[in-house]
C-alpha atoms as a PDB file:
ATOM      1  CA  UNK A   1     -39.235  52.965  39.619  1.00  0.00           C
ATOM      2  CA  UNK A   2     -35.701  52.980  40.342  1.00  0.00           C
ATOM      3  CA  UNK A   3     -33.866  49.806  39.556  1.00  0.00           C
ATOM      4  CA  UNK A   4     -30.092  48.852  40.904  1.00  0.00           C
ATOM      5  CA  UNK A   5     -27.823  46.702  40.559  1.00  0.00           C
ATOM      6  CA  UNK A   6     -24.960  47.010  43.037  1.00  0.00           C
ATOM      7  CA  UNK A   7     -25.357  45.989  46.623  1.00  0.00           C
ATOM      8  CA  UNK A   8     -23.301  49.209  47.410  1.00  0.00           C
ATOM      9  CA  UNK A   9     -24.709  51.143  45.107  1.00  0.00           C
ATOM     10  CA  UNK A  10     -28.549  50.316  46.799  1.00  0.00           C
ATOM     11  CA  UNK A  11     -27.007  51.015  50.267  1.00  0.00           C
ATOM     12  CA  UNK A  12     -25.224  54.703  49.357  1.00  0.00           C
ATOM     13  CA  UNK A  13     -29.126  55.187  48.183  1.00  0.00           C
ATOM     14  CA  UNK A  14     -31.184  54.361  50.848  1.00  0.00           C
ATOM     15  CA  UNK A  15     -28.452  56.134  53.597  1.00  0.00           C
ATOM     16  CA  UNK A  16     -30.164  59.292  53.857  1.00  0.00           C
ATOM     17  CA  UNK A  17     -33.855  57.592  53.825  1.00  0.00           C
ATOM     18  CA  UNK A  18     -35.835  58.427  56.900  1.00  0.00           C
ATOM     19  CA  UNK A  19     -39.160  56.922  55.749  1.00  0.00           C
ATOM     20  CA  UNK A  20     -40.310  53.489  56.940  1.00  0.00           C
ATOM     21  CA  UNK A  21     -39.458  50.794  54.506  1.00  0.00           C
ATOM     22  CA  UNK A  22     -41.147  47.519  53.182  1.00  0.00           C
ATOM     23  CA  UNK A  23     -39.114  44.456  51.853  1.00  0.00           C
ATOM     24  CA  UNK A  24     -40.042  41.967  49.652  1.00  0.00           C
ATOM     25  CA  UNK A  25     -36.956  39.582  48.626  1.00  0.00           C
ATOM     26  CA  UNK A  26     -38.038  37.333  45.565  1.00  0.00           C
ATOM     27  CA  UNK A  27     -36.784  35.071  43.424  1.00  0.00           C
ATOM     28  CA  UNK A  28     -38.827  36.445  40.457  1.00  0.00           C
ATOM     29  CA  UNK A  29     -41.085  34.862  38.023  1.00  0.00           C
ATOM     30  CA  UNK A  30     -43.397  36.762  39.941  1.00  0.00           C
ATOM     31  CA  UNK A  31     -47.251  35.549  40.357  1.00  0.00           C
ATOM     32  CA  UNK A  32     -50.491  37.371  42.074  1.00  0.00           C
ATOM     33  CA  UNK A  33     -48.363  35.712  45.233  1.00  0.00           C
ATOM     34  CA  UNK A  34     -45.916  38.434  45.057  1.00  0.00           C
ATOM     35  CA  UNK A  35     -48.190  40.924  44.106  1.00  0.00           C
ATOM     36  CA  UNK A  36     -50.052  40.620  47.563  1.00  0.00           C
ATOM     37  CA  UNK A  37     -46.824  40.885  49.310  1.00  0.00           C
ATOM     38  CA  UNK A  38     -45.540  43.887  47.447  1.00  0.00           C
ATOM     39  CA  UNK A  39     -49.711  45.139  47.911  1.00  0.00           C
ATOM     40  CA  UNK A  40     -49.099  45.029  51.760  1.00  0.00           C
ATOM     41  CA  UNK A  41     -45.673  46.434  51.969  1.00  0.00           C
ATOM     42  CA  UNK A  42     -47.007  49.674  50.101  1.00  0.00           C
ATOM     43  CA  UNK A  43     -50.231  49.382  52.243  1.00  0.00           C
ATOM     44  CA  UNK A  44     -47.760  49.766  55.326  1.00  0.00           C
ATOM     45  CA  UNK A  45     -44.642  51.640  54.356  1.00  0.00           C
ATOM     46  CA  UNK A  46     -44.017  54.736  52.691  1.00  0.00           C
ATOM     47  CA  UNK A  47     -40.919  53.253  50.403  1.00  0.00           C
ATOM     48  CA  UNK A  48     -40.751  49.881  48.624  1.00  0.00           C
ATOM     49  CA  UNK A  49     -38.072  47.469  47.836  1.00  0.00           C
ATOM     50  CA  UNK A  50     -38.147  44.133  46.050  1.00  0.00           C
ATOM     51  CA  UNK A  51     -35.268  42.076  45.235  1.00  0.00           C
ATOM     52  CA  UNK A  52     -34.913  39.572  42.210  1.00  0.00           C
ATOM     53  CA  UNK A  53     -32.567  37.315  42.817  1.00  0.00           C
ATOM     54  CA  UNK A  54     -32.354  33.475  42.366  1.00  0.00           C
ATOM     55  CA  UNK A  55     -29.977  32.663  45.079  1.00  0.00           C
ATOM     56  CA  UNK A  56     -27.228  29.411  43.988  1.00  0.00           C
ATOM     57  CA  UNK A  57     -26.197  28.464  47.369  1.00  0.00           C
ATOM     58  CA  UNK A  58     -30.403  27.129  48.423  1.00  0.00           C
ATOM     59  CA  UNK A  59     -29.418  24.805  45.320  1.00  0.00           C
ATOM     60  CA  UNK A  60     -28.177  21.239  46.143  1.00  0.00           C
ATOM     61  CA  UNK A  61     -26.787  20.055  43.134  1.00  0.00           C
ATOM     62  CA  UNK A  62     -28.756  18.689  40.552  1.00  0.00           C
ATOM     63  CA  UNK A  63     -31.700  20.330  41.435  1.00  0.00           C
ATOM     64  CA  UNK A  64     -33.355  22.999  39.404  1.00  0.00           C
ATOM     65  CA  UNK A  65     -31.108  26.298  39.554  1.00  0.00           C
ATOM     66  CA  UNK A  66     -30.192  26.106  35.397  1.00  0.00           C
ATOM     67  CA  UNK A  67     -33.859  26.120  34.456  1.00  0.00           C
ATOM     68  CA  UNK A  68     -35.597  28.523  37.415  1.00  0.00           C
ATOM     69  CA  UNK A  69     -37.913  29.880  35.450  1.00  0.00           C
ATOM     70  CA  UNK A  70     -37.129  33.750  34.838  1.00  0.00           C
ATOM     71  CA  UNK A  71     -39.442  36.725  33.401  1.00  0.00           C
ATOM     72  CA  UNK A  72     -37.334  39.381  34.135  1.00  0.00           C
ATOM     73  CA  UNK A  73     -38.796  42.002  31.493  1.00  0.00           C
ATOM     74  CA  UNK A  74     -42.321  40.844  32.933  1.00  0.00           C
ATOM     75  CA  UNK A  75     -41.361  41.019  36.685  1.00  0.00           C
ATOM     76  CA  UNK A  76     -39.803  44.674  36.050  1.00  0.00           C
ATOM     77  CA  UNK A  77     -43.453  45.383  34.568  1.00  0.00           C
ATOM     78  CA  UNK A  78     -45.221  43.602  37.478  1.00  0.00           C
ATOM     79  CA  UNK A  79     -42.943  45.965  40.088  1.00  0.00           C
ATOM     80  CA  UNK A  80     -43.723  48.639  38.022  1.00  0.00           C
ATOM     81  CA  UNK A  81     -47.489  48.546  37.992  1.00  0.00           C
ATOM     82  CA  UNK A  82     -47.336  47.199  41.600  1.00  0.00           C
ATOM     83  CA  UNK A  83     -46.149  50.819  42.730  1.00  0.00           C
ATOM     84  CA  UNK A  84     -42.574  49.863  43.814  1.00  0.00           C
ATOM     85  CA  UNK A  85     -40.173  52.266  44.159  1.00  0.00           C
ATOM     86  CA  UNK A  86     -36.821  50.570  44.030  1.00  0.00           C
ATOM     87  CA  UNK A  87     -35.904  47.177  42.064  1.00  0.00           C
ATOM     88  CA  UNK A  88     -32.621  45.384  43.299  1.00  0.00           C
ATOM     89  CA  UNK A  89     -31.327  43.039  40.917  1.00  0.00           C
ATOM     90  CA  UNK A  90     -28.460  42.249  41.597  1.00  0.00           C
ATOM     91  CA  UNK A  91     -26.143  39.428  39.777  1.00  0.00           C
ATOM     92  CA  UNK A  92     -24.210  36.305  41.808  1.00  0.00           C
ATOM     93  CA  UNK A  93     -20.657  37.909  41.844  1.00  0.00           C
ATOM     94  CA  UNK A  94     -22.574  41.151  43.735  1.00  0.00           C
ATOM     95  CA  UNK A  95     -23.666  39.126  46.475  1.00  0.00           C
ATOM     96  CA  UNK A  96     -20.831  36.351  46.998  1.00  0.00           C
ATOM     97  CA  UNK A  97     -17.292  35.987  46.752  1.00  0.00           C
ATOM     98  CA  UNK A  98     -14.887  33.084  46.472  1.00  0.00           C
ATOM     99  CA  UNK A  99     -14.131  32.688  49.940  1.00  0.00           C
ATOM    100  CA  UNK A 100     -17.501  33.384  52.202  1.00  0.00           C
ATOM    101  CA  UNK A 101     -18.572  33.879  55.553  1.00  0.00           C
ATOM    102  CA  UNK A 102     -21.746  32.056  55.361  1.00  0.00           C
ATOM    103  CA  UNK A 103     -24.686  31.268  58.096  1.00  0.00           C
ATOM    104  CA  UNK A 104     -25.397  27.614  59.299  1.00  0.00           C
ATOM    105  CA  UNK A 105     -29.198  27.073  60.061  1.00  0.00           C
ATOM    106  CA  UNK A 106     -29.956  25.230  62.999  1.00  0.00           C
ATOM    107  CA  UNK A 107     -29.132  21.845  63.861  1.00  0.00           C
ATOM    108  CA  UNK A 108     -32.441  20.363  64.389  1.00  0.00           C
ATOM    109  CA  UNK A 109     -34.807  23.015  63.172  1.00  0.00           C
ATOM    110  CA  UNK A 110     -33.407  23.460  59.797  1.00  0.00           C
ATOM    111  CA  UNK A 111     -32.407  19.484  58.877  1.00  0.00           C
ATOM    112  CA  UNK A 112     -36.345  18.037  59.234  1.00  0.00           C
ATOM    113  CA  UNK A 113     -38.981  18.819  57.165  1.00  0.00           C
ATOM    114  CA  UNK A 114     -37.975  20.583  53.698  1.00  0.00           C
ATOM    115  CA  UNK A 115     -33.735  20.361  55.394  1.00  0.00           C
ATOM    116  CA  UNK A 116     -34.183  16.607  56.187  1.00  0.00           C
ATOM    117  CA  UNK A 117     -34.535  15.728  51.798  1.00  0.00           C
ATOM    118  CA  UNK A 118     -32.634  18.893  51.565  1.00  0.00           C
ATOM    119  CA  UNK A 119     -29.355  19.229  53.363  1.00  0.00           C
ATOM    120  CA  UNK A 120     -28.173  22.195  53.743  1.00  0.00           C
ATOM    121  CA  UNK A 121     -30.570  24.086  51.182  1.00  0.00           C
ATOM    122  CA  UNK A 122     -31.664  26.532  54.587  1.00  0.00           C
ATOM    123  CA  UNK A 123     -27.696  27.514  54.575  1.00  0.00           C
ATOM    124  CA  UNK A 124     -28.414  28.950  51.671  1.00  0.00           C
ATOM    125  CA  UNK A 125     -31.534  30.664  52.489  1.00  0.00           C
ATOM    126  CA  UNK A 126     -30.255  31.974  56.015  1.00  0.00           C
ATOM    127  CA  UNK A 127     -27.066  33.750  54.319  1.00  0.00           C
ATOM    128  CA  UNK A 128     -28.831  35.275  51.353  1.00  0.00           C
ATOM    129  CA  UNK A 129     -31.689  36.578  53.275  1.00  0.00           C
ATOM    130  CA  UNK A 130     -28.918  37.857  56.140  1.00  0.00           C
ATOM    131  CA  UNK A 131     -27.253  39.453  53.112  1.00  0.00           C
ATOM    132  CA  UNK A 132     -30.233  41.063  51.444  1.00  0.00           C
ATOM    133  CA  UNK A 133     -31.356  42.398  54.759  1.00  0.00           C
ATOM    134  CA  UNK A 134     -28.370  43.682  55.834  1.00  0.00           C
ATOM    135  CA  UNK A 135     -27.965  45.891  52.298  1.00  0.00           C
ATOM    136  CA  UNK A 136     -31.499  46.842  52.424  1.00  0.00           C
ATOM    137  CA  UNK A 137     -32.125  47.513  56.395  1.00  0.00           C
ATOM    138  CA  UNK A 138     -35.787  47.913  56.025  1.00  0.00           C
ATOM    139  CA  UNK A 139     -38.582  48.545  58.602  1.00  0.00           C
ATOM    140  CA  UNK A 140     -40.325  45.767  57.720  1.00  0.00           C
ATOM    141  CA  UNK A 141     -39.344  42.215  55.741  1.00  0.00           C
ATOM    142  CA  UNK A 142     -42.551  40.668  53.614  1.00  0.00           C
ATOM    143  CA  UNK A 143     -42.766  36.667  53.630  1.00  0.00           C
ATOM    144  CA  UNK A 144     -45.444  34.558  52.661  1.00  0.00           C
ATOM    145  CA  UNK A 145     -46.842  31.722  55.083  1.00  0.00           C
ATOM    146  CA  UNK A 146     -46.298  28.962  52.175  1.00  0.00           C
ATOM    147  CA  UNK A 147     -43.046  28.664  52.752  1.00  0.00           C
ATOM    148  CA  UNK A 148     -43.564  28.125  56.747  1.00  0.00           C
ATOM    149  CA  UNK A 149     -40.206  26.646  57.370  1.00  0.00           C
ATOM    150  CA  UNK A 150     -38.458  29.337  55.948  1.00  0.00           C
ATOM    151  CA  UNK A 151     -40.414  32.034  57.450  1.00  0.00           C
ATOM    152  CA  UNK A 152     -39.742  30.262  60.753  1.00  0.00           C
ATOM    153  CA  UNK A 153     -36.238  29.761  60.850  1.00  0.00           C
ATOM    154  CA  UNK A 154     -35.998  33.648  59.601  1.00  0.00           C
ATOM    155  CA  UNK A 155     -38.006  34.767  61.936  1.00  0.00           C
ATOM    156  CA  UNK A 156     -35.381  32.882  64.349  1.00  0.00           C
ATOM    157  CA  UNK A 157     -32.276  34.463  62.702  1.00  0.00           C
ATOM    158  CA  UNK A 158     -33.397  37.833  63.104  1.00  0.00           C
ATOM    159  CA  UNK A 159     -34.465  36.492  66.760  1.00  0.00           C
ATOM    160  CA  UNK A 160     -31.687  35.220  67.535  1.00  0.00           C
ATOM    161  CA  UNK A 161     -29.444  37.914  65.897  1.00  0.00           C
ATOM    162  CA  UNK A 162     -30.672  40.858  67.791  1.00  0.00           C
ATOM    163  CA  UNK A 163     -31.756  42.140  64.110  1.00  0.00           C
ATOM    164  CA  UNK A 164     -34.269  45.454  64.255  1.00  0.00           C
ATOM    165  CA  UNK A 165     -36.329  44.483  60.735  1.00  0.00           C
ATOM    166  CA  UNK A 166     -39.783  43.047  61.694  1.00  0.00           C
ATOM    167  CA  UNK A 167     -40.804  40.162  59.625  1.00  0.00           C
ATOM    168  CA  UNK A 168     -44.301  40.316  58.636  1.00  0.00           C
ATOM    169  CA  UNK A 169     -45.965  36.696  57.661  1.00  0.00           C
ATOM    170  CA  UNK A 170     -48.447  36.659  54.596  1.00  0.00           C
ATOM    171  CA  UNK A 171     -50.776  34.547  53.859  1.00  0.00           C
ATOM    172  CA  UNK A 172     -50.569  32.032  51.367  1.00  0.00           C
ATOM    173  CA  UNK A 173     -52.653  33.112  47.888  1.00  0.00           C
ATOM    174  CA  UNK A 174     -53.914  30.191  45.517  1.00  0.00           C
ATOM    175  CA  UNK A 175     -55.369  29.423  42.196  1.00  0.00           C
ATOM    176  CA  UNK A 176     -59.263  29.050  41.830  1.00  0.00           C
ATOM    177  CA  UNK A 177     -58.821  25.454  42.086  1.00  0.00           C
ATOM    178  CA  UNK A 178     -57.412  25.640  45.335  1.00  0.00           C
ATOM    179  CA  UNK A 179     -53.225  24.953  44.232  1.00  0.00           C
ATOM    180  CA  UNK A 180     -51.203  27.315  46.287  1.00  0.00           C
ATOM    181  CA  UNK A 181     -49.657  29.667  43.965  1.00  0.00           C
ATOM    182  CA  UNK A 182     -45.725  29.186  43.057  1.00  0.00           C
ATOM    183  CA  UNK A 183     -43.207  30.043  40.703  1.00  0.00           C
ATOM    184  CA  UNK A 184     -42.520  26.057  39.927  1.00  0.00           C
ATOM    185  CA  UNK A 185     -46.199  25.583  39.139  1.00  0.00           C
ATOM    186  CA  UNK A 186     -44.944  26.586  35.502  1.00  0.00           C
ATOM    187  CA  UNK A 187     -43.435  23.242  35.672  1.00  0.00           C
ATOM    188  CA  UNK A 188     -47.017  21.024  35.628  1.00  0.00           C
ATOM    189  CA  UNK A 189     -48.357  19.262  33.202  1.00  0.00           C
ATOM    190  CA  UNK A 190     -52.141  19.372  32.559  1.00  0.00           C
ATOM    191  CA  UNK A 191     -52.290  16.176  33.990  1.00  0.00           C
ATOM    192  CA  UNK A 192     -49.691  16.677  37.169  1.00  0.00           C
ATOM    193  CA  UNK A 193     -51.798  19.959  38.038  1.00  0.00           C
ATOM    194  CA  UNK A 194     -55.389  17.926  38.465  1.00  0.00           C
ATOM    195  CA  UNK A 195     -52.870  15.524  40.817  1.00  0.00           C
ATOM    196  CA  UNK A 196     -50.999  18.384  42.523  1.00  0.00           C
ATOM    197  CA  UNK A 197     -54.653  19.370  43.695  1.00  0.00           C
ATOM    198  CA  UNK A 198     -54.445  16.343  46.062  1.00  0.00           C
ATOM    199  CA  UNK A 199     -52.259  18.567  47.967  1.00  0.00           C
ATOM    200  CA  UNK A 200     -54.684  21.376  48.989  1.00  0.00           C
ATOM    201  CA  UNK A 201     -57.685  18.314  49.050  1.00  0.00           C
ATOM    202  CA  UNK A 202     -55.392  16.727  52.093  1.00  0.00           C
ATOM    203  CA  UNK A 203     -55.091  19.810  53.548  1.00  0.00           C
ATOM    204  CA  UNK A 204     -59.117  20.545  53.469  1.00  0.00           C
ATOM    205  CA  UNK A 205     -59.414  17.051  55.048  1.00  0.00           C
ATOM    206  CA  UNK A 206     -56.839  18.216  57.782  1.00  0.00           C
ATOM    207  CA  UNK A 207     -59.248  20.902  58.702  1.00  0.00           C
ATOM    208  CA  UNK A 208     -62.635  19.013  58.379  1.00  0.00           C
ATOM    209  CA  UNK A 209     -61.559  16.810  60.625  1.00  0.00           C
ATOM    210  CA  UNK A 210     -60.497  19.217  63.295  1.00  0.00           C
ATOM    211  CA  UNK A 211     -63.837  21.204  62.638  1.00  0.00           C
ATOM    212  CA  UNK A 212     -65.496  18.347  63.689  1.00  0.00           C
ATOM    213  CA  UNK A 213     -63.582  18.003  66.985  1.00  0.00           C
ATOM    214  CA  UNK A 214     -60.868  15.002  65.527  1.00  0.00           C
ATOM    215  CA  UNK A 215     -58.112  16.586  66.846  1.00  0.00           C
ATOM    216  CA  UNK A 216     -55.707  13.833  67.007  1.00  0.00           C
ATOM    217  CA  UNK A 217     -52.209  14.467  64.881  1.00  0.00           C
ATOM    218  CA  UNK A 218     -51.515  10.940  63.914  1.00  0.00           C
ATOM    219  CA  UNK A 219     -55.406   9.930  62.884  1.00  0.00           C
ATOM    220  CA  UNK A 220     -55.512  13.584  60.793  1.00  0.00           C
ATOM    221  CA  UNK A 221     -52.166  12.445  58.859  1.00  0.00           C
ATOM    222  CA  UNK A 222     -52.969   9.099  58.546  1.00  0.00           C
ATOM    223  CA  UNK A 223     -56.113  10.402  56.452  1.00  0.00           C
ATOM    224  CA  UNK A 224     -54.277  12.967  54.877  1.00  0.00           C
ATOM    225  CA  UNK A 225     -51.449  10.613  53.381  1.00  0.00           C
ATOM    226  CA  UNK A 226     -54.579   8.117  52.054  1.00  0.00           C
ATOM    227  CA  UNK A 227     -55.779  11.463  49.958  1.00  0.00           C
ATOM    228  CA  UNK A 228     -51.956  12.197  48.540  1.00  0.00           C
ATOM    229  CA  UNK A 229     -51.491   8.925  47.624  1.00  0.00           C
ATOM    230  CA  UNK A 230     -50.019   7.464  44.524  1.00  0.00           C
ATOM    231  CA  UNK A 231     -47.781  11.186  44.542  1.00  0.00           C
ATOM    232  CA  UNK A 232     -44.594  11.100  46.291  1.00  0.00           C
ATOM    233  CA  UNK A 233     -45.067  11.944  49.936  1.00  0.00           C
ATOM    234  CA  UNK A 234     -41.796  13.898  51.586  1.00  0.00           C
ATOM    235  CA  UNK A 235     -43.634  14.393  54.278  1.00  0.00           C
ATOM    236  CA  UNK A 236     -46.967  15.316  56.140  1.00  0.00           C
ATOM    237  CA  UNK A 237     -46.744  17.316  59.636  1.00  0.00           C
ATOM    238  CA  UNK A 238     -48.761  18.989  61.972  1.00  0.00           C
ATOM    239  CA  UNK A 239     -46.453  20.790  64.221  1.00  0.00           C
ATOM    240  CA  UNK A 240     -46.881  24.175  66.564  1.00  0.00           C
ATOM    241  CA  UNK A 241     -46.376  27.267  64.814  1.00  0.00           C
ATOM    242  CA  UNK A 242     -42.799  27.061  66.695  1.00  0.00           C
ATOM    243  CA  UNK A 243     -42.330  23.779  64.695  1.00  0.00           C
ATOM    244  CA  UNK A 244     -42.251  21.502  68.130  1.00  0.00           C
ATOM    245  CA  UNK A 245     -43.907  17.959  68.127  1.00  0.00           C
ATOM    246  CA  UNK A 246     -47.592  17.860  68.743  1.00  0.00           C
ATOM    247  CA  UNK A 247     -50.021  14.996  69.723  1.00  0.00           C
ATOM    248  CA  UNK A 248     -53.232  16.948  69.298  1.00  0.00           C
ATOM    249  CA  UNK A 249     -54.027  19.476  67.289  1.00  0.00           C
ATOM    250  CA  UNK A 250     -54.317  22.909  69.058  1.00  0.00           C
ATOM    251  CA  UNK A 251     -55.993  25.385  67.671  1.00  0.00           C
ATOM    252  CA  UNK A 252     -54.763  28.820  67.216  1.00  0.00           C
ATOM    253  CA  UNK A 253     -50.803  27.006  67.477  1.00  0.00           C
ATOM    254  CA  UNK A 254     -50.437  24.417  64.769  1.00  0.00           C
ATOM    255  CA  UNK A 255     -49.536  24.629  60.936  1.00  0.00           C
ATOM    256  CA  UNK A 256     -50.268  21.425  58.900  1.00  0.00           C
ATOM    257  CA  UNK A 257     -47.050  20.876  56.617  1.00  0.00           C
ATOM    258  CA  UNK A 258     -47.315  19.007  53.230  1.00  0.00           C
ATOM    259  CA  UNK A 259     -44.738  18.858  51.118  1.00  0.00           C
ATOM    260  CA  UNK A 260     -45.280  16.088  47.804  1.00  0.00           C
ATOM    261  CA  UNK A 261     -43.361  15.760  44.233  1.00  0.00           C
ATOM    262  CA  UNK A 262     -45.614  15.713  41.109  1.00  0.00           C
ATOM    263  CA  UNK A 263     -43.905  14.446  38.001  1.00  0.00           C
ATOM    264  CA  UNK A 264     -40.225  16.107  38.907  1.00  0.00           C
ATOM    265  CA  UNK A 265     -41.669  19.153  40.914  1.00  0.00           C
ATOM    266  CA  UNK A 266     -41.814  19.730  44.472  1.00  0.00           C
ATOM    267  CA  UNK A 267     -44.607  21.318  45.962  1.00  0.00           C
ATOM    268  CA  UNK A 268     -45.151  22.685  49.208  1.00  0.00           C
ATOM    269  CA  UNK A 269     -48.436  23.826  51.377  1.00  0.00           C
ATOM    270  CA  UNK A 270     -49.982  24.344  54.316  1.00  0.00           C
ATOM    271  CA  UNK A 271     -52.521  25.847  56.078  1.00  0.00           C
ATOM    272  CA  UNK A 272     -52.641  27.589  59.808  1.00  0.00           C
ATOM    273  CA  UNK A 273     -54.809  26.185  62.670  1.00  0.00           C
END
């Protein structure tokens, strides 16, 4: 495994490669989550790249940028032993300079949800992942389905943006106990984690209820926010899978979006209909 450093460096590499490519852009403290993404993208390309990079500008201030957790001996080891072929960590003053062109995410679709408690946090996400594919021009970009707003507006950019990379959604991977798997997890108590379960348990309620016909959004959420209670609700959705308004369920077209704090840490999940 090959492991760089410079942006320009990574892109004088990868100029002569003719092979198909998979991307997976992390954030490290990598978890089985990761692994399945970086399992896929060698399943489906014939070179690998992963990116470790916790990005500053998806950080509103005081929010937890100082104390992300990082592993990076054990996440070189996890790339390793994952079978990728090229590790790009590169360091803040790589990626940005003082005076930066940066992308806006859209007005409505990236100031609700996760953008309504934090403003301007998809910015952030938008103009590093822009940045990252733009060094690494891969065939195919890996992101998992937890993080469904992300993946949405991303999807949009490269939409929008006439870019060639094909984003390829992965499912979301979880603990035995049902908590979706994420680097923040580290941050739970014994006692927040039995809580944070009320997450995926309002989720499994989402889709009882729709298995048994109940297909109505506001009776579904309504039961769902009785489960999450006494954690701190941001919010509970069930929107189409293009993130537009829905009175019923519809199967095959909706996401149900959850995101809750336990103790000090956010948590996000959902599940696809």
């Amino acid at each position: 495994m090959k492991i760089i450093s410079n942006p320009l460096e990574l892109k004088e590499y990868l100029k002569t490669n003719t092979k198909t490519l998979g991307f997976v852009p992390t954030m490290g403290a990598l978890h089985e989550g990761h692994i399945s993404l970086i399992k896929q993208a060698r399943l489906e390309n014939e070179l690998v790249v992963v990116s470790i990079f916790v990005n500053p500008t998806q950080f509103l201030q005081g929010e937890d940028l100082d104390k992300y957790p990082k592993k990076d001996e054990a996440d070189k080891k996890i790339c390793e032993l994952s079978g990728v072929d090229i590790l790009f960590f590169p360091h803040a003053k790589d990626i940005y300079s003082e005076d930066e062109v940066s992308l806006l995410a859209p007005k409505v679709r990236g100031f609700v949800l996760e953008g309504n408690s934090r403003p301007g946090h998809f910015n952030g996400v938008l103009t590093v992942v822009m940045k990252l594919l733009n060094i690494v021009e891969p065939t195919n970009a890996y992101f998992g389905k937890k993080d469904a707003q992300q993946l949405n507006l991303i999807s949009l950019m490269v939409k929008q943006l006439f870019m060639s990379v094909n984003i390829v959604a992965c499912e979301t991977m979880r603990e035995s106990d049902g908590l979706a798997m994420s680097s923040r997890n580290v941050y739970l108590s014994k006692e927040q984690r039995v809580q944070a379960l009320k997450i995926s348990s309002s989720l499994q309620i989402a889709f009882g209820m729709v298995s048994q016909g109940i297909v109505d959004v506001s009776e579904i959420v309504l039961q769902m926010r009785e489960k999450l209670e006494p954690l701190e609700i941001f919010y509970v959705e069930i929107l189409s899978r293009d993130f537009e308004v829905l009175e019923n369920v519809e199967i095959g077209n909706s996401i149900v979006l959850v995101e809750a704090r336990v103790g000090t840490t956010r948590l996000l999940d959902n599940i696809w209909l």
